[in-house]
C-alpha atoms as a PDB file:
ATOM      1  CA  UNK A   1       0.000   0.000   0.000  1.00  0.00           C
ATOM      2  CA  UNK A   2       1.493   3.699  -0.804  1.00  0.00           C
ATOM      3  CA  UNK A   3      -0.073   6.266   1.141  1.00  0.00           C
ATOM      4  CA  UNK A   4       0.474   9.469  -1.491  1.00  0.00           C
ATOM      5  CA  UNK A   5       0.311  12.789  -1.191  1.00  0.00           C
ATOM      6  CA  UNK A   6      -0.431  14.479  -4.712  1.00  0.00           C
ATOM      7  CA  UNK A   7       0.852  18.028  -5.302  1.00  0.00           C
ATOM      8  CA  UNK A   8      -0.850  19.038  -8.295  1.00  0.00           C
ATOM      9  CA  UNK A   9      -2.068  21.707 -11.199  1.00  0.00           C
ATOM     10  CA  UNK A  10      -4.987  20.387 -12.055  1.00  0.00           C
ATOM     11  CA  UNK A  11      -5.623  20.063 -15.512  1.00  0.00           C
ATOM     12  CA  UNK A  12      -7.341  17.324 -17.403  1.00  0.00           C
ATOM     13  CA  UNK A  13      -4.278  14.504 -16.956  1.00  0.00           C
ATOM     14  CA  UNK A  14      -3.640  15.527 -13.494  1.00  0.00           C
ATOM     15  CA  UNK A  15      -7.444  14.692 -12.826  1.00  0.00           C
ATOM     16  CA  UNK A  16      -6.669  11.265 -14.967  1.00  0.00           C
ATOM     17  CA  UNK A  17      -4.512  11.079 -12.092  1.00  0.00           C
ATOM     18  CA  UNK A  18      -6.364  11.404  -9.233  1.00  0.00           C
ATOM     19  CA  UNK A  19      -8.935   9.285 -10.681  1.00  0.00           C
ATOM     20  CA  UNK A  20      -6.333   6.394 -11.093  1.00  0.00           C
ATOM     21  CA  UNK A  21      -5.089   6.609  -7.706  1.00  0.00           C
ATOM     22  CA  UNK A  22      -8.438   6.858  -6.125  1.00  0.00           C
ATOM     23  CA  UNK A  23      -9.309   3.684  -7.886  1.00  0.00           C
ATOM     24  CA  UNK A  24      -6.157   2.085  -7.648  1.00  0.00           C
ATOM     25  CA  UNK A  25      -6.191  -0.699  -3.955  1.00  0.00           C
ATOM     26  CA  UNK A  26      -3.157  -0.937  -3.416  1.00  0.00           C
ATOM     27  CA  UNK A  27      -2.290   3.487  -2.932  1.00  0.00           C
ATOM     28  CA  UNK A  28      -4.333   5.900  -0.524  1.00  0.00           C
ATOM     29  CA  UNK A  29      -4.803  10.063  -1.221  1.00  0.00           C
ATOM     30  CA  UNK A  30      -4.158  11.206   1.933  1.00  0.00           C
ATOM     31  CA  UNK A  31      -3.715  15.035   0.728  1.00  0.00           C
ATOM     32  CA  UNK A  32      -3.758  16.960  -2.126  1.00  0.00           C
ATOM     33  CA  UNK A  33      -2.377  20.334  -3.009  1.00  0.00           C
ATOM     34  CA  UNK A  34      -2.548  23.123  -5.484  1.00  0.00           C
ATOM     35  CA  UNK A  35      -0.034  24.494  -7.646  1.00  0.00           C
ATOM     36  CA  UNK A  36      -0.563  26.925 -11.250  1.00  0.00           C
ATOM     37  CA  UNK A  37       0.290  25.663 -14.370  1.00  0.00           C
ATOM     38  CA  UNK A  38      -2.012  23.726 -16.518  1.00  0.00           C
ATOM     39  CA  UNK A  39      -4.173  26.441 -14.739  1.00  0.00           C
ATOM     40  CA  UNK A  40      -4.192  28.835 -12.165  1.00  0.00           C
ATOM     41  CA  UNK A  41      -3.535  27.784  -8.888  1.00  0.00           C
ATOM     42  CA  UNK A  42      -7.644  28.676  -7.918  1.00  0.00           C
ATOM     43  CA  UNK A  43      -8.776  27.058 -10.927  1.00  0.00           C
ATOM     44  CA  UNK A  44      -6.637  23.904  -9.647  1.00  0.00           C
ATOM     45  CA  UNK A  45      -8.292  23.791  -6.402  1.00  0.00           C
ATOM     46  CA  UNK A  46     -11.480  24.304  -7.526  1.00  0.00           C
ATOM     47  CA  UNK A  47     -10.820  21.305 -10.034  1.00  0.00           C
ATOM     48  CA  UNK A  48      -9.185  19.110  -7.066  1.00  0.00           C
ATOM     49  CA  UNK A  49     -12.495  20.035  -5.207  1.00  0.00           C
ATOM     50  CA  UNK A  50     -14.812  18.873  -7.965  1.00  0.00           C
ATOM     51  CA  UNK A  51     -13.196  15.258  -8.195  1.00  0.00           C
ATOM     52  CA  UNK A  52     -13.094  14.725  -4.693  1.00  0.00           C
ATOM     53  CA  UNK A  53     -16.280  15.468  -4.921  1.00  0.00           C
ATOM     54  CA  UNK A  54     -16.860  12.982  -7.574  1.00  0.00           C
ATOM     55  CA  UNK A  55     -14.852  10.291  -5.826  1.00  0.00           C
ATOM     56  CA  UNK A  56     -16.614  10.890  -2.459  1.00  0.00           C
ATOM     57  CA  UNK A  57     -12.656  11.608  -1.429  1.00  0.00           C
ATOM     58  CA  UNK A  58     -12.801  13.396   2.058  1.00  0.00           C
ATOM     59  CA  UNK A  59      -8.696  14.180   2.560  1.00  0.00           C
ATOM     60  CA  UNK A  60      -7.231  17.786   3.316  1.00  0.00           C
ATOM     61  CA  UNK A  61      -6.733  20.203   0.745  1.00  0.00           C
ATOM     62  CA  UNK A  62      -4.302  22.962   0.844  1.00  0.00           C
ATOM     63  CA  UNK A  63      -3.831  25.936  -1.861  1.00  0.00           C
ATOM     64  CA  UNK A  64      -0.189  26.528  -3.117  1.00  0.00           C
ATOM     65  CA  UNK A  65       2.151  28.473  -4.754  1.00  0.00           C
ATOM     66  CA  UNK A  66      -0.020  30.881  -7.318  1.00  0.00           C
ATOM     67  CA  UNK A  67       3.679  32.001  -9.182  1.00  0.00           C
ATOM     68  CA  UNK A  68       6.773  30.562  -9.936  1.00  0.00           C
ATOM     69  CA  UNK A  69       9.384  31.654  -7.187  1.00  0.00           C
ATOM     70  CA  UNK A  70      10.877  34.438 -10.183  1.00  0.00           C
ATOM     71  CA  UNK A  71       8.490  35.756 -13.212  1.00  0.00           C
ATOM     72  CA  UNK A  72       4.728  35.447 -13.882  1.00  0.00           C
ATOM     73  CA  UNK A  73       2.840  32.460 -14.497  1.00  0.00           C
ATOM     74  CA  UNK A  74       2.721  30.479 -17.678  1.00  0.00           C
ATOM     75  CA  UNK A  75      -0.914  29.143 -17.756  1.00  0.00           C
ATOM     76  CA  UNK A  76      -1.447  26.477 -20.110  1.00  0.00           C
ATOM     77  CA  UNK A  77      -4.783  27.128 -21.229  1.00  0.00           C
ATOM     78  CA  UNK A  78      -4.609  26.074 -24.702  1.00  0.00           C
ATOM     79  CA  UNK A  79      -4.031  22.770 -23.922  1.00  0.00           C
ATOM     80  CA  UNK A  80      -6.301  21.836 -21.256  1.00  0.00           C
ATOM     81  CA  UNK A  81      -9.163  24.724 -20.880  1.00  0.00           C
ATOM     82  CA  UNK A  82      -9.056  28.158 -19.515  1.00  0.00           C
ATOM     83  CA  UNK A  83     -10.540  26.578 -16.372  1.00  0.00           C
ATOM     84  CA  UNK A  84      -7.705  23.269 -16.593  1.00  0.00           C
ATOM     85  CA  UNK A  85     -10.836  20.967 -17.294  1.00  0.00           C
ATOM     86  CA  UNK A  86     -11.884  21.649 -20.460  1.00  0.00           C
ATOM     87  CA  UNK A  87     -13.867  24.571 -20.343  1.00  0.00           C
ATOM     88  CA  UNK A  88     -17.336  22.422 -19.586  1.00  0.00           C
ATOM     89  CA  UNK A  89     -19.025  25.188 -17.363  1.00  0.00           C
ATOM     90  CA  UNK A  90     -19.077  22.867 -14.622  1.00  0.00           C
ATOM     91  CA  UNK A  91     -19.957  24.340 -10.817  1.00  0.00           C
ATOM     92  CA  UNK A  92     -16.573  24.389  -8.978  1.00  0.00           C
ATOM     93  CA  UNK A  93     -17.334  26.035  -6.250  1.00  0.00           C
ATOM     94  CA  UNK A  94     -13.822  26.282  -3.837  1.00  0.00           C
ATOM     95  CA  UNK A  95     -13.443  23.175  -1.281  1.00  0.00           C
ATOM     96  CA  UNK A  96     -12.555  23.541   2.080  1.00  0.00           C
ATOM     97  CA  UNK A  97      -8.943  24.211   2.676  1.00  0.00           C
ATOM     98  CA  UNK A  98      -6.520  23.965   5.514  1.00  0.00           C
ATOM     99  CA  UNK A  99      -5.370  27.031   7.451  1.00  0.00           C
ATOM    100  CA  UNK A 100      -1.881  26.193   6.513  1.00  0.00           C
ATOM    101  CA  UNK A 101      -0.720  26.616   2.654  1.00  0.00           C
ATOM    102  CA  UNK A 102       0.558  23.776   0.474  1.00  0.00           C
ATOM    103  CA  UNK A 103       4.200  23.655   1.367  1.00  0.00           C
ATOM    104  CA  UNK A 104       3.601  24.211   5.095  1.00  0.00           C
ATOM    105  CA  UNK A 105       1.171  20.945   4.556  1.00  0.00           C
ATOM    106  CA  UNK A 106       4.145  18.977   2.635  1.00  0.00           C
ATOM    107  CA  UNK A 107       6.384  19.146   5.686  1.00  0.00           C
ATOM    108  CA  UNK A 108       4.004  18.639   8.419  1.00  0.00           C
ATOM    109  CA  UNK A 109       2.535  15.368   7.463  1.00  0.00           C
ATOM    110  CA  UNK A 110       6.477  14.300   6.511  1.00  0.00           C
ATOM    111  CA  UNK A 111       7.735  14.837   9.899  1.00  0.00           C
ATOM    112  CA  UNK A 112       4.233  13.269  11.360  1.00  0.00           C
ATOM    113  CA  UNK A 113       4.671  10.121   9.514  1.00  0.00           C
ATOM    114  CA  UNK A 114       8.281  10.018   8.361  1.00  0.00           C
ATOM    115  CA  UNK A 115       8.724   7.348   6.083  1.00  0.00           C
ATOM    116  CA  UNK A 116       5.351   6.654   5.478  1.00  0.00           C
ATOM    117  CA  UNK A 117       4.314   8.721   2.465  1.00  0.00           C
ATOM    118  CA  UNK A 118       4.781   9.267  -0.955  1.00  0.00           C
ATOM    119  CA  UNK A 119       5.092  12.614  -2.645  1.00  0.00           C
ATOM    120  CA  UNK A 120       3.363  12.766  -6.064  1.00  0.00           C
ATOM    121  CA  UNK A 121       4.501  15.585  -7.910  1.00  0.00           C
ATOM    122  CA  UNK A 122       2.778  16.615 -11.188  1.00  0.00           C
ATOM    123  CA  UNK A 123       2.834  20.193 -12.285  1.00  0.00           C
ATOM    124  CA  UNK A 124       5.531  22.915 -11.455  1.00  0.00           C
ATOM    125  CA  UNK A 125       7.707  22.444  -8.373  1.00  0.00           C
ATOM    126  CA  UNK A 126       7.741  25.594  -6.852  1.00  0.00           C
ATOM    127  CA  UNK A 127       5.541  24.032  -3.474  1.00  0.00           C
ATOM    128  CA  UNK A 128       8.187  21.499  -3.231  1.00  0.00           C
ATOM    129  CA  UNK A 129      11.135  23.897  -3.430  1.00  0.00           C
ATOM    130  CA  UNK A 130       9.230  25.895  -1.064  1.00  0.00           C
ATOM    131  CA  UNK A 131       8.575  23.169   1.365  1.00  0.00           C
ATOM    132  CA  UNK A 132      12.548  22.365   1.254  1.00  0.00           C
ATOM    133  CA  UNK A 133      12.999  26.297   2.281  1.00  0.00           C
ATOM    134  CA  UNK A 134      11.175  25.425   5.217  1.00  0.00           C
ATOM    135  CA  UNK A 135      12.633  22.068   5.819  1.00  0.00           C
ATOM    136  CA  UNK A 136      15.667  21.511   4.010  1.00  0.00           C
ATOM    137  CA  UNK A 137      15.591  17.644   4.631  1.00  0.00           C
ATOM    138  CA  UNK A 138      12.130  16.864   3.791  1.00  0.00           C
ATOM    139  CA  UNK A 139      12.576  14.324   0.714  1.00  0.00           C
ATOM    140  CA  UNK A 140      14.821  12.322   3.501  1.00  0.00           C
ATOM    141  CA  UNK A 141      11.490  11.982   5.094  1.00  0.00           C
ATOM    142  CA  UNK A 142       9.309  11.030   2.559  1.00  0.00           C
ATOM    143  CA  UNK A 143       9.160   7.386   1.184  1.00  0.00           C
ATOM    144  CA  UNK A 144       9.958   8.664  -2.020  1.00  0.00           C
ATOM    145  CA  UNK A 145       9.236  11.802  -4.207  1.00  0.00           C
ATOM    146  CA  UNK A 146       8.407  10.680  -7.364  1.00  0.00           C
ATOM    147  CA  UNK A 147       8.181  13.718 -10.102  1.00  0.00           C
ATOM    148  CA  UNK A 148       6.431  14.169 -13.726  1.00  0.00           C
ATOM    149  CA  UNK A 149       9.117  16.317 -15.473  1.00  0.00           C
ATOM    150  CA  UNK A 150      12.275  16.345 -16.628  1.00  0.00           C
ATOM    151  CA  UNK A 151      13.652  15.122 -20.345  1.00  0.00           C
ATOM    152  CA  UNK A 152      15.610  12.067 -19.385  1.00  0.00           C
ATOM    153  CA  UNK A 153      19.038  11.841 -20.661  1.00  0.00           C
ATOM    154  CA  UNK A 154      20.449  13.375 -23.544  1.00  0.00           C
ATOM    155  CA  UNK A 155      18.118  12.475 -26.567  1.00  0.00           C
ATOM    156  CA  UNK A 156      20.133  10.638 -29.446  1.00  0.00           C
ATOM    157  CA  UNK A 157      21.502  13.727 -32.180  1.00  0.00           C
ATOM    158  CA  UNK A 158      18.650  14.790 -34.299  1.00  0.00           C
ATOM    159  CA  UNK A 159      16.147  13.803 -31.790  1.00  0.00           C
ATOM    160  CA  UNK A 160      13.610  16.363 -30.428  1.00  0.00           C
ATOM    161  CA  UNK A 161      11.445  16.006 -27.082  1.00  0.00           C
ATOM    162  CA  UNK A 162       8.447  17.673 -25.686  1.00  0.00           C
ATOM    163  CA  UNK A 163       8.923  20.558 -23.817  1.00  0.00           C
ATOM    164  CA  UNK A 164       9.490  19.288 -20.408  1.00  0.00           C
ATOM    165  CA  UNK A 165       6.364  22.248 -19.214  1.00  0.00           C
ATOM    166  CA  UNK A 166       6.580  21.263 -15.447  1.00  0.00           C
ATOM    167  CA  UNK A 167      10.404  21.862 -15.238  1.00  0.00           C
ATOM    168  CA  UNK A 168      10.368  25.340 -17.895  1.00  0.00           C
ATOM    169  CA  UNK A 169       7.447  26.752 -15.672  1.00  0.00           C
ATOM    170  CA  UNK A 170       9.978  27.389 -12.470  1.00  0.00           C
ATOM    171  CA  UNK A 171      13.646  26.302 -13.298  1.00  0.00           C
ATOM    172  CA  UNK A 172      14.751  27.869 -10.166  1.00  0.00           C
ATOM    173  CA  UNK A 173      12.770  25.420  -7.865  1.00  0.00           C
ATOM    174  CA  UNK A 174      13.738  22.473  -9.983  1.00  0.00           C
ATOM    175  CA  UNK A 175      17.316  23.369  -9.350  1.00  0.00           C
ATOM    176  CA  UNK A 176      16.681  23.173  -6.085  1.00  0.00           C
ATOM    177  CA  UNK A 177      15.070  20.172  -5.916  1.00  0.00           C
ATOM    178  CA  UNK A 178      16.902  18.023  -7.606  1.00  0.00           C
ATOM    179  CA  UNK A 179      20.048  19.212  -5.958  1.00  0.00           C
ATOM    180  CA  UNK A 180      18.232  18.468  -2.580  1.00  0.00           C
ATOM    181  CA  UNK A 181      19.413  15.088  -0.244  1.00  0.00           C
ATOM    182  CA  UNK A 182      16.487  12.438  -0.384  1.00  0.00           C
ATOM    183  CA  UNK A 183      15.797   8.763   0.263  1.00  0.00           C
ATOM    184  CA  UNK A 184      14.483   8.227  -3.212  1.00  0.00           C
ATOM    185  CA  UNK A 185      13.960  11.208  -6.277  1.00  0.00           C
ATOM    186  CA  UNK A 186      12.244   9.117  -9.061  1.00  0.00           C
ATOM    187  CA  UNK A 187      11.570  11.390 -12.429  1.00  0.00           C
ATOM    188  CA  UNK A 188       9.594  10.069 -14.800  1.00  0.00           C
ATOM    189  CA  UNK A 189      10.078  12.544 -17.762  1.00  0.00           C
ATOM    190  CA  UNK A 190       8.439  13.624 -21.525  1.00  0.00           C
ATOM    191  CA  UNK A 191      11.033  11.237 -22.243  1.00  0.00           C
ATOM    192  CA  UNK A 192       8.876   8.405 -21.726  1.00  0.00           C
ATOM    193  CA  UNK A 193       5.375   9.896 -20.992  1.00  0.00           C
ATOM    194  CA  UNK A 194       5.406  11.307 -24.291  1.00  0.00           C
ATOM    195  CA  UNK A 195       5.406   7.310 -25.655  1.00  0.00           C
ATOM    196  CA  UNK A 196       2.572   6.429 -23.438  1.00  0.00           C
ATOM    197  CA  UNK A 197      -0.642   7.190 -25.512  1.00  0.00           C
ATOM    198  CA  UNK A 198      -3.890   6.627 -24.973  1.00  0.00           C
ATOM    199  CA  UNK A 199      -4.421   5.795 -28.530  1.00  0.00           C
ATOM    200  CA  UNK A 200      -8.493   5.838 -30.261  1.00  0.00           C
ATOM    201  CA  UNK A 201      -9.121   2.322 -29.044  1.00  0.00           C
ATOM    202  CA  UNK A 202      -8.658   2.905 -25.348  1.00  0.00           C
ATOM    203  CA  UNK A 203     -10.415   6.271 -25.533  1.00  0.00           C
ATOM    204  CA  UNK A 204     -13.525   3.683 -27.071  1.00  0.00           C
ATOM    205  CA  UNK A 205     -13.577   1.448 -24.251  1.00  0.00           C
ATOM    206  CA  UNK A 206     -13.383   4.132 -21.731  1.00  0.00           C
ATOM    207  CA  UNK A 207     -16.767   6.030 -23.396  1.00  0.00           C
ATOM    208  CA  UNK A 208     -18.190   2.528 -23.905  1.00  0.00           C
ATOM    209  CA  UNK A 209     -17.694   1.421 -20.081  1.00  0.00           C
ATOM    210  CA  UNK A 210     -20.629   4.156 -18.782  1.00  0.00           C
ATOM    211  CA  UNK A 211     -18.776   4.243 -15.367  1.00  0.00           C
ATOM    212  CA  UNK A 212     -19.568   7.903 -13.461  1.00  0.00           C
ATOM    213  CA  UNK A 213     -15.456   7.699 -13.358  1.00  0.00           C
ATOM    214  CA  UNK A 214     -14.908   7.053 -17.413  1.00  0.00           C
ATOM    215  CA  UNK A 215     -17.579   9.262 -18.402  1.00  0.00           C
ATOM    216  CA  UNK A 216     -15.937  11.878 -16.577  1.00  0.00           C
ATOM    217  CA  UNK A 217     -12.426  11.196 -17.513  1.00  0.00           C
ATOM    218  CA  UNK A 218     -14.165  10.804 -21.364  1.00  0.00           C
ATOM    219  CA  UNK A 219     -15.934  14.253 -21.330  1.00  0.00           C
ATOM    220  CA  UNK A 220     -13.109  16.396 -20.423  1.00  0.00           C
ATOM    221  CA  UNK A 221     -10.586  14.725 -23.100  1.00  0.00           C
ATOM    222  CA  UNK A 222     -12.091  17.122 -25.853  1.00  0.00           C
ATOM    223  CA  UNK A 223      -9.755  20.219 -25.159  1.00  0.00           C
ATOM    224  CA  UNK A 224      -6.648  17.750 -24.560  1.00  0.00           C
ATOM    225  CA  UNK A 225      -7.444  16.182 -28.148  1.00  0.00           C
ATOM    226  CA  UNK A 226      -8.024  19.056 -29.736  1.00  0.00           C
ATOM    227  CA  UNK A 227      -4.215  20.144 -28.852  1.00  0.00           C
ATOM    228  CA  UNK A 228      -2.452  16.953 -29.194  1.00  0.00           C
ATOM    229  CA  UNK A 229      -4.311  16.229 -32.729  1.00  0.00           C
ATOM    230  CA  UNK A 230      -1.954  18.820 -34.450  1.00  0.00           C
ATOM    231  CA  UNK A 231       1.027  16.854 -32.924  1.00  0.00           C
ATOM    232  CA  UNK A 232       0.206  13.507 -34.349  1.00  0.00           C
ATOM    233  CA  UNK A 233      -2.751  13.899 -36.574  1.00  0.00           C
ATOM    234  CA  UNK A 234      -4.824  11.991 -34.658  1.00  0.00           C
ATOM    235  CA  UNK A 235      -7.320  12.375 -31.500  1.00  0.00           C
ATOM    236  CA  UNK A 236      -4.911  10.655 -29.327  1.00  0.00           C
ATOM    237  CA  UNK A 237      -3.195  11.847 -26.068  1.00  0.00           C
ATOM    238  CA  UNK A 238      -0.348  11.126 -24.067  1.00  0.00           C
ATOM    239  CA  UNK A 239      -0.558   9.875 -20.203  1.00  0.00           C
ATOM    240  CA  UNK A 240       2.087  11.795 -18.804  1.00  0.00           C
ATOM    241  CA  UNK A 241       0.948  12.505 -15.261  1.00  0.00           C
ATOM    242  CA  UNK A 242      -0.930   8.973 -14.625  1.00  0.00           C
ATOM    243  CA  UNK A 243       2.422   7.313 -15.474  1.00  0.00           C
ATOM    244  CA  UNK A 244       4.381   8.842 -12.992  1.00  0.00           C
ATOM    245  CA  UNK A 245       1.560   7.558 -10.486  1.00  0.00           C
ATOM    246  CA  UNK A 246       1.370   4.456 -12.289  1.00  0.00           C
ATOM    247  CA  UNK A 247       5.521   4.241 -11.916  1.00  0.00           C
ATOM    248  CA  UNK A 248       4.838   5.064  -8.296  1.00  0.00           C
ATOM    249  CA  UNK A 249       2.573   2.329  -7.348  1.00  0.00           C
ATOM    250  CA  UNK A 250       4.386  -0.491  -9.792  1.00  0.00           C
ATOM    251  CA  UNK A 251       7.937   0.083  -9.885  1.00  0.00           C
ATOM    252  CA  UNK A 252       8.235  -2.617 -12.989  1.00  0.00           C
ATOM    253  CA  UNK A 253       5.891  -0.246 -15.131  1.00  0.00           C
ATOM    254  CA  UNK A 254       9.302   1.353 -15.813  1.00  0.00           C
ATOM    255  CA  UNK A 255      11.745  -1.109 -17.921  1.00  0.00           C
ATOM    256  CA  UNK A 256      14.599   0.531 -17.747  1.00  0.00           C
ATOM    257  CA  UNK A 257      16.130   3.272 -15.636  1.00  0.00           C
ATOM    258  CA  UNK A 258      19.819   4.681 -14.766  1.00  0.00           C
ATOM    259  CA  UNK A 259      20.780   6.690 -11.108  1.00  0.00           C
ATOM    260  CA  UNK A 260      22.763   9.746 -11.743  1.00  0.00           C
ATOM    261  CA  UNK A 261      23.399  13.622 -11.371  1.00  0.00           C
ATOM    262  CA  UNK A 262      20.240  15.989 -13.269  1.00  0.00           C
ATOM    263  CA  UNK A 263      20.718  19.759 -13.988  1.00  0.00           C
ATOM    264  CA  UNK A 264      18.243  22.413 -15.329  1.00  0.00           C
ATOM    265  CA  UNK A 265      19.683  23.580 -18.052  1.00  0.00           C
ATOM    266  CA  UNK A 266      18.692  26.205 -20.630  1.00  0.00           C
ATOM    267  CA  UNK A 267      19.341  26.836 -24.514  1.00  0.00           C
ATOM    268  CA  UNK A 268      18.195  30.178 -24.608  1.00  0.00           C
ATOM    269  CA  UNK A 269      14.232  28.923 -25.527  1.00  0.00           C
ATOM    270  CA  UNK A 270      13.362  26.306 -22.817  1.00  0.00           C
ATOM    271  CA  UNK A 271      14.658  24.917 -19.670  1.00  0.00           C
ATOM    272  CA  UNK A 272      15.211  21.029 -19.329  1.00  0.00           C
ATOM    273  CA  UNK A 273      15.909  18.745 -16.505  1.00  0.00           C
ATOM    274  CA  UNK A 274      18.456  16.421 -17.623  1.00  0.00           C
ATOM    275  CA  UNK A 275      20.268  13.225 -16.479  1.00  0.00           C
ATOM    276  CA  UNK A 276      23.711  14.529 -16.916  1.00  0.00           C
ATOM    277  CA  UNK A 277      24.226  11.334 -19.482  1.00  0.00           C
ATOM    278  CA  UNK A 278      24.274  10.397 -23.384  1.00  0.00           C
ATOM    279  CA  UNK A 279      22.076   9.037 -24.443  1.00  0.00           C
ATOM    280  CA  UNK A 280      24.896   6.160 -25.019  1.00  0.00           C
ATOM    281  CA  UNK A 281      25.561   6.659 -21.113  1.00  0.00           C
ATOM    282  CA  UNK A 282      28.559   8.863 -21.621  1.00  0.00           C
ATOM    283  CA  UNK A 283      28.939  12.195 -19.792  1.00  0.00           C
ATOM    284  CA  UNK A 284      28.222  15.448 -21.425  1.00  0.00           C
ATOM    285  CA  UNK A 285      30.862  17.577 -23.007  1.00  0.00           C
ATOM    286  CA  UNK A 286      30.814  20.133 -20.407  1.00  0.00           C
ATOM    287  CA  UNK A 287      31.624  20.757 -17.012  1.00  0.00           C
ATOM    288  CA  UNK A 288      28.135  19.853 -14.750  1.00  0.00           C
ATOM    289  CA  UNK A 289      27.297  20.693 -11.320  1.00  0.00           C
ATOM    290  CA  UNK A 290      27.422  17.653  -8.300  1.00  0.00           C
ATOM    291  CA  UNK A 291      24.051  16.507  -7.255  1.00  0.00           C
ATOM    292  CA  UNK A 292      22.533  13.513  -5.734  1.00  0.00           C
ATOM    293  CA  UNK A 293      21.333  10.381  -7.520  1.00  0.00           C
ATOM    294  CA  UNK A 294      17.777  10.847  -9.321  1.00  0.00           C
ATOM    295  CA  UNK A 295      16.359   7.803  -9.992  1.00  0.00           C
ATOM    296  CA  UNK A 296      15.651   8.690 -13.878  1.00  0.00           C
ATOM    297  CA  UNK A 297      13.354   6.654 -15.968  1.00  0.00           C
ATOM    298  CA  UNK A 298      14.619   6.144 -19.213  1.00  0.00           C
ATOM    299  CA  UNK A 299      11.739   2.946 -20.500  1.00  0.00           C
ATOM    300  CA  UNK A 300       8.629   1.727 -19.445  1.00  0.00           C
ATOM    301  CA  UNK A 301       5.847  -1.138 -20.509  1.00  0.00           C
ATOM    302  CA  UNK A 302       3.901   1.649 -22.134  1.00  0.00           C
ATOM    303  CA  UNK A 303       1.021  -1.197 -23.723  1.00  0.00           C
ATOM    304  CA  UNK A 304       0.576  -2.947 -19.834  1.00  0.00           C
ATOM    305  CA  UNK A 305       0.269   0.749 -17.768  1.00  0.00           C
ATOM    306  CA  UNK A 306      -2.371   1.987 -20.380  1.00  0.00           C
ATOM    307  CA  UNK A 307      -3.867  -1.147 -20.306  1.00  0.00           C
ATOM    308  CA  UNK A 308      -3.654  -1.099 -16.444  1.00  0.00           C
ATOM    309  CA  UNK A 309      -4.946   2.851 -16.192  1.00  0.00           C
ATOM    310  CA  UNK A 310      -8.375   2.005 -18.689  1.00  0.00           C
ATOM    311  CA  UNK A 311      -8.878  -1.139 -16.817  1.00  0.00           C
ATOM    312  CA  UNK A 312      -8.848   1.048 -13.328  1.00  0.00           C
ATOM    313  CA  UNK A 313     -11.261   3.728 -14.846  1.00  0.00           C
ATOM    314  CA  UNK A 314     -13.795   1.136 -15.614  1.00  0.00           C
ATOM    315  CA  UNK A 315     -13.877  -1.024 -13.121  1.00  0.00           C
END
């Protein structure tokens, strides 16, 4: 059993997410927080209030960081709704919240139960970096901290990769948290999320299933499609977020993996955390700086975790 704690921006894959986990016996949400990117940071609490809600899920909520630490917000509205869930004009009226704010909630519950939980992260990282401000040990405490970002290693010459958005939204507190000590930093990256599609015939069996949970997960796919069609050509999508739970709960989801130094590093466009490796497991070029072994994830079953994540949505 992993007891998780989900720090999230709650757009239409992050609510995938929660909707795998919550379905999912072997893990248990035991808190959630908010952090901007696929939307802003109210939009993501209203949307972790309205699946909770949904899932009969009764677990604290606490609202997070509504900026990266430097710079405006990037809001990724084109890609999952003004309002992160498709832009349905469903009521999402704001849940309860706790008196304390998302990073303050991070470190309590790991110094209550150290060793216990799992930390979940899927959008920017600026609540984590903040939460290591305030305790400077906290991924020690924590079972593991498993991330969705990062690029993997470096990509074979003349291949390109998603923009790594959870990383490029707040470089500064990636740095800082992958440089941070930790019993276990797991980062499942674009590098193999991007592989992990829920293709036309899963997206059929999820609509045909008539679950309250599928239905859901079904009707907010339409803005997600509509972005990722002019990637492919098709109405397909990617699972990034659900595979970094999925890689959470099932550590042989992931096929292949190497431990090893990342940096956030910038070309003058985008910002990219990278396992400071080849992609032929020689180091870079250039002079990197120390950090402690991530856990980077550099191949998983991609057929047996979508199979796995449409088979949890309609049970």
């Amino acid at each position: 059993m992993r007891r998780v704690v989900v720090d999230t921006d709650t757009g239409i894959d992050d609510a995938h997410t929660l909707l795998y986990l919550a379905g999912r016996p072997d893990a248990e949400i035991v808190a959630i927080t908010s952090v901007y990117g696929n939307c802003s940071e109210e939009d993501a609490t209203r949307n972790i209030g309205y699946v909770n809600g949904l899932l009969g899920l009764d677990v604290p909520v606490a609202r997070g960081a509504a900026e990266p630490l430097r710079g405006p917000a990037h809001i990724a509205g084109y890609v999952h709704g003004k309002d992160g869930l498709g832009d349905l004009g469903r009521d999402r009226p704001l849940p309860a919240v706790a008196a304390e704010s998302g990073p303050e909630l991070l470190v309590r519950l790991a110094n209550e139960q150290p060793g216990e939980l799992d930390l979940l992260a899927l959008g920017p990282l600026t609540n984590l970096a903040l939460a290591l401000r305030l305790d400077p040990e906290l991924f020690t405490k924590y079972r593991s901290v498993v991330l969705m970002g990062g690029s993997g290693p470096y990509a074979p010459p003349g291949t390109l990769l998603m923009i790594d958005a959870n990383v490029n939204n707040d470089p500064e507190a990636a740095r800082a948290v992958f440089a941070a000590p930790r019993r276990e930093l797991v980062m499942v990256g674009v590098n193999v999320t991007a592989g992990t599609i829920l293709d036309e015939r899963a997206i059929a069996a999820l609509r045909a299933s008539g679950t309250p949970v599928a239905r859901f997960a079904v009707e907010i796919l339409d803005a997600y499609l509509d972005f990722y069609q002019n990637e492919w050509g098709r109405r397909i999508i990617p699972l990034h977020d659900p595979l970094a739970a999925g890689v959470l709960l099932d550590r042989t989801f992931a096929t292949a993996w190497t431990d090893g130094p990342v940096n956030v590093r910038g070309d003058g466009f985008l910002w990219r955390a990278r396992l400071m490796r080849t992609h032929d497991g020689l180091p870079p070029a250039f002079a990197y700086d120390a950090a402690p072994p991530t856990r980077v994830i550099t191949a998983v079953d991609a057929s047996r975790f979508v199979a796995d994540f449409v088979e949890v949505l309609t049970r």
